[in-house]
C-alpha atoms as a PDB file:
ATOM      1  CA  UNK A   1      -4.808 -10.841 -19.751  1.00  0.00           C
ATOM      2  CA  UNK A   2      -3.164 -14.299 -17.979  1.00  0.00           C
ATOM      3  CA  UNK A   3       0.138 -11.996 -16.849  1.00  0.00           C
ATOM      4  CA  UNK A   4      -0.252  -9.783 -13.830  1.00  0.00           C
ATOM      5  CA  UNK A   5       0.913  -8.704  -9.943  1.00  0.00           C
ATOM      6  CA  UNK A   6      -2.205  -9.103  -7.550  1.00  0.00           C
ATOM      7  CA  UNK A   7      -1.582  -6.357  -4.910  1.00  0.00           C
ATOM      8  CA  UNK A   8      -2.463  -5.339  -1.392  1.00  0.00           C
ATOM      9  CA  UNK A   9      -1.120  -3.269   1.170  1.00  0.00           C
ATOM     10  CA  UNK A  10      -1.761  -2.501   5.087  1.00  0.00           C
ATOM     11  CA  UNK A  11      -1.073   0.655   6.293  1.00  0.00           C
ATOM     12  CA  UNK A  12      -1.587   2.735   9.031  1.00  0.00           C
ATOM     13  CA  UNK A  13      -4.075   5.008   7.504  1.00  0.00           C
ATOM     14  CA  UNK A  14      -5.588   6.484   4.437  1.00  0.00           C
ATOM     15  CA  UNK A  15      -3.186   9.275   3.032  1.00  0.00           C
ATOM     16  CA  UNK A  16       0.219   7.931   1.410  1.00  0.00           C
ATOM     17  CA  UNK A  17       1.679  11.560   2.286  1.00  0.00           C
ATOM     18  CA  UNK A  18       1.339  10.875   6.414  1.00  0.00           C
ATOM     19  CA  UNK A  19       0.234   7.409   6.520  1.00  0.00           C
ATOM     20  CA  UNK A  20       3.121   4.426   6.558  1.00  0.00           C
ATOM     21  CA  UNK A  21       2.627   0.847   5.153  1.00  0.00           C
ATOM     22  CA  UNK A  22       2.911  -1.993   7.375  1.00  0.00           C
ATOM     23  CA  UNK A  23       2.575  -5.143   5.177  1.00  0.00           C
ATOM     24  CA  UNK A  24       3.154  -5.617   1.646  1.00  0.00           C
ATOM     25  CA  UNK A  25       1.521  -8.572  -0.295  1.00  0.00           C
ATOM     26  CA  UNK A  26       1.928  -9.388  -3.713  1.00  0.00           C
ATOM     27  CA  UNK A  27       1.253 -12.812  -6.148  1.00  0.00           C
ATOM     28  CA  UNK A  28       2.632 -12.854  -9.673  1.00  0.00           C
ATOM     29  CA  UNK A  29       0.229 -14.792 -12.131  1.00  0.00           C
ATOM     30  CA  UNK A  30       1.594 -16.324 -15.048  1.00  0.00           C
ATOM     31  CA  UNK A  31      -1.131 -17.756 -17.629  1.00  0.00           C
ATOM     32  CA  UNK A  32      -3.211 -17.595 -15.187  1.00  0.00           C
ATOM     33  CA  UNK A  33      -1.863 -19.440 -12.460  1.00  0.00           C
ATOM     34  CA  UNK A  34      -0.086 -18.122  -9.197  1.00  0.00           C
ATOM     35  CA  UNK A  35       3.612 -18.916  -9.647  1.00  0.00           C
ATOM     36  CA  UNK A  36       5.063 -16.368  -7.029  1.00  0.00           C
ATOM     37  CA  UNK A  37       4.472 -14.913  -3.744  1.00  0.00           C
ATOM     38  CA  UNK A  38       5.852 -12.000  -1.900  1.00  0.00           C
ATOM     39  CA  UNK A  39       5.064 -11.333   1.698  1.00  0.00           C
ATOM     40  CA  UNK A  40       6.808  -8.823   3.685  1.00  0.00           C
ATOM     41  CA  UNK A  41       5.875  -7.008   7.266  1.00  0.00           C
ATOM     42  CA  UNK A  42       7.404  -3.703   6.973  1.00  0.00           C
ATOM     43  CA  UNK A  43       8.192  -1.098  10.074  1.00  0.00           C
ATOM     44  CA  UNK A  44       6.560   2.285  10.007  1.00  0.00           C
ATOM     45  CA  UNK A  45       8.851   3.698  12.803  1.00  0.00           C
ATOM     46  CA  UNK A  46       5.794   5.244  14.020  1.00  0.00           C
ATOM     47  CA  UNK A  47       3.038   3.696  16.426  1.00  0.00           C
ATOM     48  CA  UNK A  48       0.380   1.744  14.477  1.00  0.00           C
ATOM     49  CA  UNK A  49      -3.126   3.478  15.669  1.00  0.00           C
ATOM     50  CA  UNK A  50      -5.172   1.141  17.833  1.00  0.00           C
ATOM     51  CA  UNK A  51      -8.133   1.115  15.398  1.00  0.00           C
ATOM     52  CA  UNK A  52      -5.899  -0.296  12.324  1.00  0.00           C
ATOM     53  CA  UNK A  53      -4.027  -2.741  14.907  1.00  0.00           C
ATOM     54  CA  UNK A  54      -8.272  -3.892  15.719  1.00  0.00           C
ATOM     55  CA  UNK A  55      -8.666  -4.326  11.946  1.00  0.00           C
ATOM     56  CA  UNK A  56      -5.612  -5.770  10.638  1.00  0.00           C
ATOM     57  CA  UNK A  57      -3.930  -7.707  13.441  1.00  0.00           C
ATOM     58  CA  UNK A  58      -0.399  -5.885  13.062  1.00  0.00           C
ATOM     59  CA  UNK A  59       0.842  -4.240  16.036  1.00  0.00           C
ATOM     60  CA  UNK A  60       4.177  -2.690  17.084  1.00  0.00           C
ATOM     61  CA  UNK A  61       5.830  -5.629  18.098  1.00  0.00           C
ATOM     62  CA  UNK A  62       5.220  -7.783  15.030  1.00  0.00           C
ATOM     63  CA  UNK A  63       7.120  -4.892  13.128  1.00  0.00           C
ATOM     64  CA  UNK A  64       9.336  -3.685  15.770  1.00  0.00           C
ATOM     65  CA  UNK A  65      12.376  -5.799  13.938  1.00  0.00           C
ATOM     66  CA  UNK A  66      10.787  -5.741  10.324  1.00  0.00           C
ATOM     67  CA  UNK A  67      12.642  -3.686   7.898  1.00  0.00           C
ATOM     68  CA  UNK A  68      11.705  -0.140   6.914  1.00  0.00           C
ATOM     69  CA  UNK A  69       9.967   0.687   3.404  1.00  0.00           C
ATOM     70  CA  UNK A  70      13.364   2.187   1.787  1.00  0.00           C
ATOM     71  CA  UNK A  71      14.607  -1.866   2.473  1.00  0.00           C
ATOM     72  CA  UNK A  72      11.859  -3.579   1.047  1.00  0.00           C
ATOM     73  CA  UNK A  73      10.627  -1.319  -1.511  1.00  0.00           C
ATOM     74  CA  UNK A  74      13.245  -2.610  -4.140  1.00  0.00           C
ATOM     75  CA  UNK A  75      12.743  -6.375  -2.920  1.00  0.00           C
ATOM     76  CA  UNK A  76       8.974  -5.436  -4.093  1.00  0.00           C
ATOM     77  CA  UNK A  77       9.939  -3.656  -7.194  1.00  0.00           C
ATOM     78  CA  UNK A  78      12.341  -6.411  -8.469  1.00  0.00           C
ATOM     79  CA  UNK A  79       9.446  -8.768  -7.733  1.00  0.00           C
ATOM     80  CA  UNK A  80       7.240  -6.952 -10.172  1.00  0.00           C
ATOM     81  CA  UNK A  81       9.695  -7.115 -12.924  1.00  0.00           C
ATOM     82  CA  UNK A  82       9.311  -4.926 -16.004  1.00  0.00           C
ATOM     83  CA  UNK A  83       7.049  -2.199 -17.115  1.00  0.00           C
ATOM     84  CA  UNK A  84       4.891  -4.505 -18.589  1.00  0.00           C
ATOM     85  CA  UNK A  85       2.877  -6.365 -15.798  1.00  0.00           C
ATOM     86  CA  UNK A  86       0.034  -4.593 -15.151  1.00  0.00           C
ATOM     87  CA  UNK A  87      -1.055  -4.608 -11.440  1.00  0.00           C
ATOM     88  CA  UNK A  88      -4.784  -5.886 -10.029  1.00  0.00           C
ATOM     89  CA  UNK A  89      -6.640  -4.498  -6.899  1.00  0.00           C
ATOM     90  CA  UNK A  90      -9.396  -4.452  -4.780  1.00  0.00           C
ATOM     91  CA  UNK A  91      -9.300  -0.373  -5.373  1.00  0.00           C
ATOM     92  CA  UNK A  92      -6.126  -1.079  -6.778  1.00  0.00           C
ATOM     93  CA  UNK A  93      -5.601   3.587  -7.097  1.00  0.00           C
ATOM     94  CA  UNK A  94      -5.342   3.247  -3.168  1.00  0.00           C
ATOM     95  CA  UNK A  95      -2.466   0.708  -3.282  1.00  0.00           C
ATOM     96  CA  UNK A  96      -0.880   2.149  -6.411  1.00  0.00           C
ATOM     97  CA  UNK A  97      -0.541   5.530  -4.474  1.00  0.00           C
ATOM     98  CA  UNK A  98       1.440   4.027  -1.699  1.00  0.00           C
ATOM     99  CA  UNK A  99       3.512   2.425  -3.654  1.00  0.00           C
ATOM    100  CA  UNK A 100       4.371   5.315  -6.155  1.00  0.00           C
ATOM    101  CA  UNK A 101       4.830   8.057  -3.672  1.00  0.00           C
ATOM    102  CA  UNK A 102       7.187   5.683  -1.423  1.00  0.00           C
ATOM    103  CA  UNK A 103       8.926   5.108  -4.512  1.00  0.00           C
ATOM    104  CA  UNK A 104       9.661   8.694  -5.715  1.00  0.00           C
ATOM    105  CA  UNK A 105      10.890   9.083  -2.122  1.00  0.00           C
ATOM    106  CA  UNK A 106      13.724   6.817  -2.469  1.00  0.00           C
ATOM    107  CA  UNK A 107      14.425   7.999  -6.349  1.00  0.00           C
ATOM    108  CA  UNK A 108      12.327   5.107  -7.809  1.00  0.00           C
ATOM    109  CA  UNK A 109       9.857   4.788 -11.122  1.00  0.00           C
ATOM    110  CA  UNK A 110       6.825   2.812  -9.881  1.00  0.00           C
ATOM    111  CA  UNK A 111       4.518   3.308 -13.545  1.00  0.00           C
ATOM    112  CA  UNK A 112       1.862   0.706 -14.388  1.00  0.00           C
ATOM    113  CA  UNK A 113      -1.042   0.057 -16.194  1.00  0.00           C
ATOM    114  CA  UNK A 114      -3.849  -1.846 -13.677  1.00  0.00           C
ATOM    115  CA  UNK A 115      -7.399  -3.838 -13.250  1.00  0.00           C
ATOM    116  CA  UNK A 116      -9.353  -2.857 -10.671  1.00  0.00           C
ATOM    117  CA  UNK A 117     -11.976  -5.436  -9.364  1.00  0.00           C
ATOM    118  CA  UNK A 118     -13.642  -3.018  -7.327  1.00  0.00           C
ATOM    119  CA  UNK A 119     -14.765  -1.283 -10.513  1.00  0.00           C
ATOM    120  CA  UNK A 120     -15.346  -4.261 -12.334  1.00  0.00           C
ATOM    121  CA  UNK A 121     -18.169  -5.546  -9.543  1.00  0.00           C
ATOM    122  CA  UNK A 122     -19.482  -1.970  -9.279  1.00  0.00           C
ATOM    123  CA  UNK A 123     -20.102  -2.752 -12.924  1.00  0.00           C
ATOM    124  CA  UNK A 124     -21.469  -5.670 -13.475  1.00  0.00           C
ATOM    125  CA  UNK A 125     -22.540  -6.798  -9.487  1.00  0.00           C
ATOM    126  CA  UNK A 126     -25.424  -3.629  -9.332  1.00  0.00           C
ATOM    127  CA  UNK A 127     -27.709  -5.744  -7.260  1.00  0.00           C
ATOM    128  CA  UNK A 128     -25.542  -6.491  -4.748  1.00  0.00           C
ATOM    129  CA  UNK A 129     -25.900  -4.328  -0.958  1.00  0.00           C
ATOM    130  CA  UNK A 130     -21.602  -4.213  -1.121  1.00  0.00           C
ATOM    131  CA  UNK A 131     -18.619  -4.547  -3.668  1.00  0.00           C
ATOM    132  CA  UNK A 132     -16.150  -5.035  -0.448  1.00  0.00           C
ATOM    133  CA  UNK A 133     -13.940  -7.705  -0.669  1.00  0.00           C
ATOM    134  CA  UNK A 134     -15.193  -9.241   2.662  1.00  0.00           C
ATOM    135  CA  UNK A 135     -18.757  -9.236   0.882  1.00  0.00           C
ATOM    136  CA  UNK A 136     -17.659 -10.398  -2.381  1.00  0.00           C
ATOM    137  CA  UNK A 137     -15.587 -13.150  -0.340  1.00  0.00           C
ATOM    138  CA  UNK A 138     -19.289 -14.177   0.840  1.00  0.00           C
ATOM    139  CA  UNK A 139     -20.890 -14.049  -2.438  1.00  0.00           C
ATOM    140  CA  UNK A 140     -18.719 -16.347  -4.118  1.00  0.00           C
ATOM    141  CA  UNK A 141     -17.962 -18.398  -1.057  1.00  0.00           C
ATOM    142  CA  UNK A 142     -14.404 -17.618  -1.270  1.00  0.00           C
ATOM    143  CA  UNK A 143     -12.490 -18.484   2.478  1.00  0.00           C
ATOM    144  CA  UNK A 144      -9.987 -15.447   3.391  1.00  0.00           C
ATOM    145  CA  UNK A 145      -9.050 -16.979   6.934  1.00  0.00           C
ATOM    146  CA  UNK A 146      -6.806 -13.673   7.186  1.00  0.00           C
ATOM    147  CA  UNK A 147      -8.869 -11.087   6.176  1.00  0.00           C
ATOM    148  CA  UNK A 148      -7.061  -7.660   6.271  1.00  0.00           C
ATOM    149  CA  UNK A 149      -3.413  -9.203   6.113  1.00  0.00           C
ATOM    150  CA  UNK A 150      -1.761  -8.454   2.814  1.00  0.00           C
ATOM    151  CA  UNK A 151      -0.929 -11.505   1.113  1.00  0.00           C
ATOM    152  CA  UNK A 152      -4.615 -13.115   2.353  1.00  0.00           C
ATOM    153  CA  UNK A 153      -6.512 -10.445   0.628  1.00  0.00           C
ATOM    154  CA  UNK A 154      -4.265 -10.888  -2.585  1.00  0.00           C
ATOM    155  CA  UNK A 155      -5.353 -14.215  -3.052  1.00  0.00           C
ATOM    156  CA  UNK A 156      -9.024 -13.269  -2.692  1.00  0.00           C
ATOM    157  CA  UNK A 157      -8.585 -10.667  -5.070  1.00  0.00           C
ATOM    158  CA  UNK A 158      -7.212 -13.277  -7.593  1.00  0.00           C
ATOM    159  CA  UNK A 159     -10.157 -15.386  -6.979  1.00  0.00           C
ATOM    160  CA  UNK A 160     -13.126 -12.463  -7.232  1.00  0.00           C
ATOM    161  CA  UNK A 161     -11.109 -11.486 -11.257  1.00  0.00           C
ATOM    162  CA  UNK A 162     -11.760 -15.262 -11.964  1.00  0.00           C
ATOM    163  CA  UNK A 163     -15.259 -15.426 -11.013  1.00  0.00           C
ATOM    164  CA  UNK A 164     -15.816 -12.067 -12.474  1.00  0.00           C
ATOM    165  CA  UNK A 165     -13.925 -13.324 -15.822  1.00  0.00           C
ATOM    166  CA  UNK A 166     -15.534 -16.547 -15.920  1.00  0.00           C
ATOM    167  CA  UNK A 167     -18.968 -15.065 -15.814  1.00  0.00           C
ATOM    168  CA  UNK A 168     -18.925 -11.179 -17.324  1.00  0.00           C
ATOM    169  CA  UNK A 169     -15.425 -11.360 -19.432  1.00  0.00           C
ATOM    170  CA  UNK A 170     -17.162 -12.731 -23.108  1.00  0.00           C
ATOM    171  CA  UNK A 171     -19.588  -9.729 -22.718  1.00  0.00           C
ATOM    172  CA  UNK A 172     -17.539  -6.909 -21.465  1.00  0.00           C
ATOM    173  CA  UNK A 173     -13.860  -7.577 -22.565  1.00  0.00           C
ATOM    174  CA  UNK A 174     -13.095  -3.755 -21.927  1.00  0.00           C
ATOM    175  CA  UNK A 175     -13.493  -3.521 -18.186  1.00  0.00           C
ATOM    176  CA  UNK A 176     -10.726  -6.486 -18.013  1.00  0.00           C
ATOM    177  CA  UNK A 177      -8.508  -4.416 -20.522  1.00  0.00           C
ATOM    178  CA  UNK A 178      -5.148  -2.954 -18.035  1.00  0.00           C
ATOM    179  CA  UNK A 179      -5.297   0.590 -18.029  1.00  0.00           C
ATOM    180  CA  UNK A 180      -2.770   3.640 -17.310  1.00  0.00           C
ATOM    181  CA  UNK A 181      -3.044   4.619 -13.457  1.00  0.00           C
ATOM    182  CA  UNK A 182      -3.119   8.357 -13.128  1.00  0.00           C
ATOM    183  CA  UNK A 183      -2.270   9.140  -9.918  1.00  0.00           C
ATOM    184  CA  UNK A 184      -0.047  12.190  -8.814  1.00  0.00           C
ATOM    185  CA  UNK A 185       1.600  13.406  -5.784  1.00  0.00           C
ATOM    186  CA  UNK A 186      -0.047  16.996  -4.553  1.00  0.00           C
ATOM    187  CA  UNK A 187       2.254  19.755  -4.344  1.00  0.00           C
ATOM    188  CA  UNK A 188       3.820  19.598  -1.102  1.00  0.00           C
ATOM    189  CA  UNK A 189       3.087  22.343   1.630  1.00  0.00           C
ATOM    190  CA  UNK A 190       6.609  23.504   3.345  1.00  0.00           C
ATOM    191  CA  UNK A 191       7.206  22.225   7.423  1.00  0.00           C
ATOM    192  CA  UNK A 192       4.994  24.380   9.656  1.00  0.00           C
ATOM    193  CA  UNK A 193       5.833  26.287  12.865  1.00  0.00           C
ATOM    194  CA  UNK A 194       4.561  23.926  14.921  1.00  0.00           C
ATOM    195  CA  UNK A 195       6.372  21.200  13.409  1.00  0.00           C
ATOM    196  CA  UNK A 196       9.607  23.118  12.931  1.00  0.00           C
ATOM    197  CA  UNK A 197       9.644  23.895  16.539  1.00  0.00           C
ATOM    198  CA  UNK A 198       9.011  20.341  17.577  1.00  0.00           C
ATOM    199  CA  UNK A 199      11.852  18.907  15.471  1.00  0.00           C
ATOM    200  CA  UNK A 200      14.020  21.665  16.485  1.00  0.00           C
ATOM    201  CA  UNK A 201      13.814  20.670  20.051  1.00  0.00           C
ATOM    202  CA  UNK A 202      14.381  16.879  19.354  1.00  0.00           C
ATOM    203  CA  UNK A 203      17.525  17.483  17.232  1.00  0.00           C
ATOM    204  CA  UNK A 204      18.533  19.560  20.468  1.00  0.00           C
ATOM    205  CA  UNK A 205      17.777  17.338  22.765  1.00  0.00           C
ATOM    206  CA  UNK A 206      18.670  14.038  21.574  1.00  0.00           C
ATOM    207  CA  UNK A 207      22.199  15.839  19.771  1.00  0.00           C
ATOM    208  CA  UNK A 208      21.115  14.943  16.220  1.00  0.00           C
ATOM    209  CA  UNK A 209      21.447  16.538  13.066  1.00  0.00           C
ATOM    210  CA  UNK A 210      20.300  15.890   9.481  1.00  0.00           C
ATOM    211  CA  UNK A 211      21.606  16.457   6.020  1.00  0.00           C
ATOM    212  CA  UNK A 212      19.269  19.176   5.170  1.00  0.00           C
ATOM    213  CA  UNK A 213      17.715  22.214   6.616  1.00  0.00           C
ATOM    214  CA  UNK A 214      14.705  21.994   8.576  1.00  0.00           C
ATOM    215  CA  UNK A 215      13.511  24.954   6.258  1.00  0.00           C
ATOM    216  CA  UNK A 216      14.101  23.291   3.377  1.00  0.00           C
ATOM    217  CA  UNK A 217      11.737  20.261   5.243  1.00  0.00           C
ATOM    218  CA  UNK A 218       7.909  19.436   3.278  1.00  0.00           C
ATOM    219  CA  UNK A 219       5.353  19.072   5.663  1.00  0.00           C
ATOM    220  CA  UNK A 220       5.236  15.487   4.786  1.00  0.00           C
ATOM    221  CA  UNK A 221       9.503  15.287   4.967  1.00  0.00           C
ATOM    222  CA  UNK A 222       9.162  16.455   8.644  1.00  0.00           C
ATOM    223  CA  UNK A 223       6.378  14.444   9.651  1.00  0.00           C
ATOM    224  CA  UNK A 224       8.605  11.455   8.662  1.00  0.00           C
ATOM    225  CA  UNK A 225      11.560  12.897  10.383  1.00  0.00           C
ATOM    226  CA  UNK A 226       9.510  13.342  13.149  1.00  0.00           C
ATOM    227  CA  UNK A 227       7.932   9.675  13.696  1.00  0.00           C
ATOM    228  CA  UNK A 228      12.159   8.344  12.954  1.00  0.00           C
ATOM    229  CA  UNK A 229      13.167   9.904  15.844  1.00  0.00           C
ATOM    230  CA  UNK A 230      10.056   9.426  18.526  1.00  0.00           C
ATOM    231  CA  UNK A 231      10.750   5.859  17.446  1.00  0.00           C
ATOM    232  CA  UNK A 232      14.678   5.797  18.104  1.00  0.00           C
ATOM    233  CA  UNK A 233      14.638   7.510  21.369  1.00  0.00           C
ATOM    234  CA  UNK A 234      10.982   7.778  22.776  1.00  0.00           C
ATOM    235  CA  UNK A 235       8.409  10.007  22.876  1.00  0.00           C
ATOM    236  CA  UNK A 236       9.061  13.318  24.565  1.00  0.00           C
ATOM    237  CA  UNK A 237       7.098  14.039  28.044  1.00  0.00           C
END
């Protein structure tokens, strides 16, 4: 496997239903060299919590003029080319789930097959107190000056599958075989009251309308309408 996208994400939380992505980072490896880069800041149009800020660096004003996900989502999918790259990760599911529920929401495909190096040193790295990438970065002395920021933590990830390769590939070829990511979006719950009522009142008072009824809104369709409009016009008193 010399052909792949090395992938990370920052987001502003946990859940790809209510939490937004902030940076996308991607390297494309060809025979087993890094030939391409992607590296894109992307606005949430919601405030980025002060705890993720601490971790990652990326505050509101680095992505106040960044574009939103529906503009660089297809920048990132034409970087991945075909079908037929499989993805790598550092928990690569978590990633993958971002990406594939962003892209159903703007009438996109996002299906791949992936490596995950977190499983792989969970594997074969049993003795070790951590599989993180910050602690794997230590073990193999790898430097990741910008720990947390997308693209950094890409190229660490690259590194960690070639130490891993170099010493455990000969003996267990199957954990660096790509395989299908299963990963589905939950059935969406419908807007709540509370939500309904909250929109209601900033279509009235800003004079906005959308193309589709609020009662026809998700939860997680609402909760994005919601965090568009605080972030046009300002949080209501």
């Amino acid at each position: 496997m010399e052909n792949y996208i090395v992938l990370d994400l920052e987001t502003t939380g946990m859940n790809p239903f209510y939490s937004k992505i902030t940076e996308i980072g991607a390297i494309k490896v060809i025979n087993g060299e890094i030939k391409e880069e992607f590296s894109m800041l992307v606005n949430p149009l919601t405030e980025i919590p002060e705890q993720i800020v601490s971790l990652t660096g990326i505050n509101d004003k680095m992505v106040k003029d960044a574009p939103t996900i529906e503009e660089v989502l297809p920048e990132f999918l034409n970087f991945t080319g075909g079908q037929n790259m499989p993805i790598v990760g550092h928990n690569i599911i978590f990633d993958y789930s971002f990406i594939k529920y962003n892209a159903l929401m703007i009438g996109k495909s996002f299906e791949r097959k992936g490596i995950d190096t977190l499983h792989i040193a969970r594997k074969t790295l049993r003795g070790l107190e951590s599989r993180s990438l910050s602690y794997l970065c230590k073990h193999y002395n790898i430097e990741n000056n910008s720990a947390h920021r997308a693209l950094s933590d890409t190229k660490a990830t690259y590194e960690i599958l070639n130490y891993l390769k170099k010493a455990y590939y000969l003996t267990n070829k199957e954990l660096f075989m790509p395989k299908p990511l299963h990963w589905k979006p939950k059935k969406e719950n419908p807007i709540t009251d509370k939500q309904r009522n909250y929109l209601e009142a900033l279509l009235n008072r800003y004079q906005l309308s959308i193309n589709k009824s609020i009662e026809d809104l998700t939860k997680s369709e609402a909760s994005k309408k919601i965090d568009e409009i605080n972030f046009q016009y300002g949080r209501r008193a």
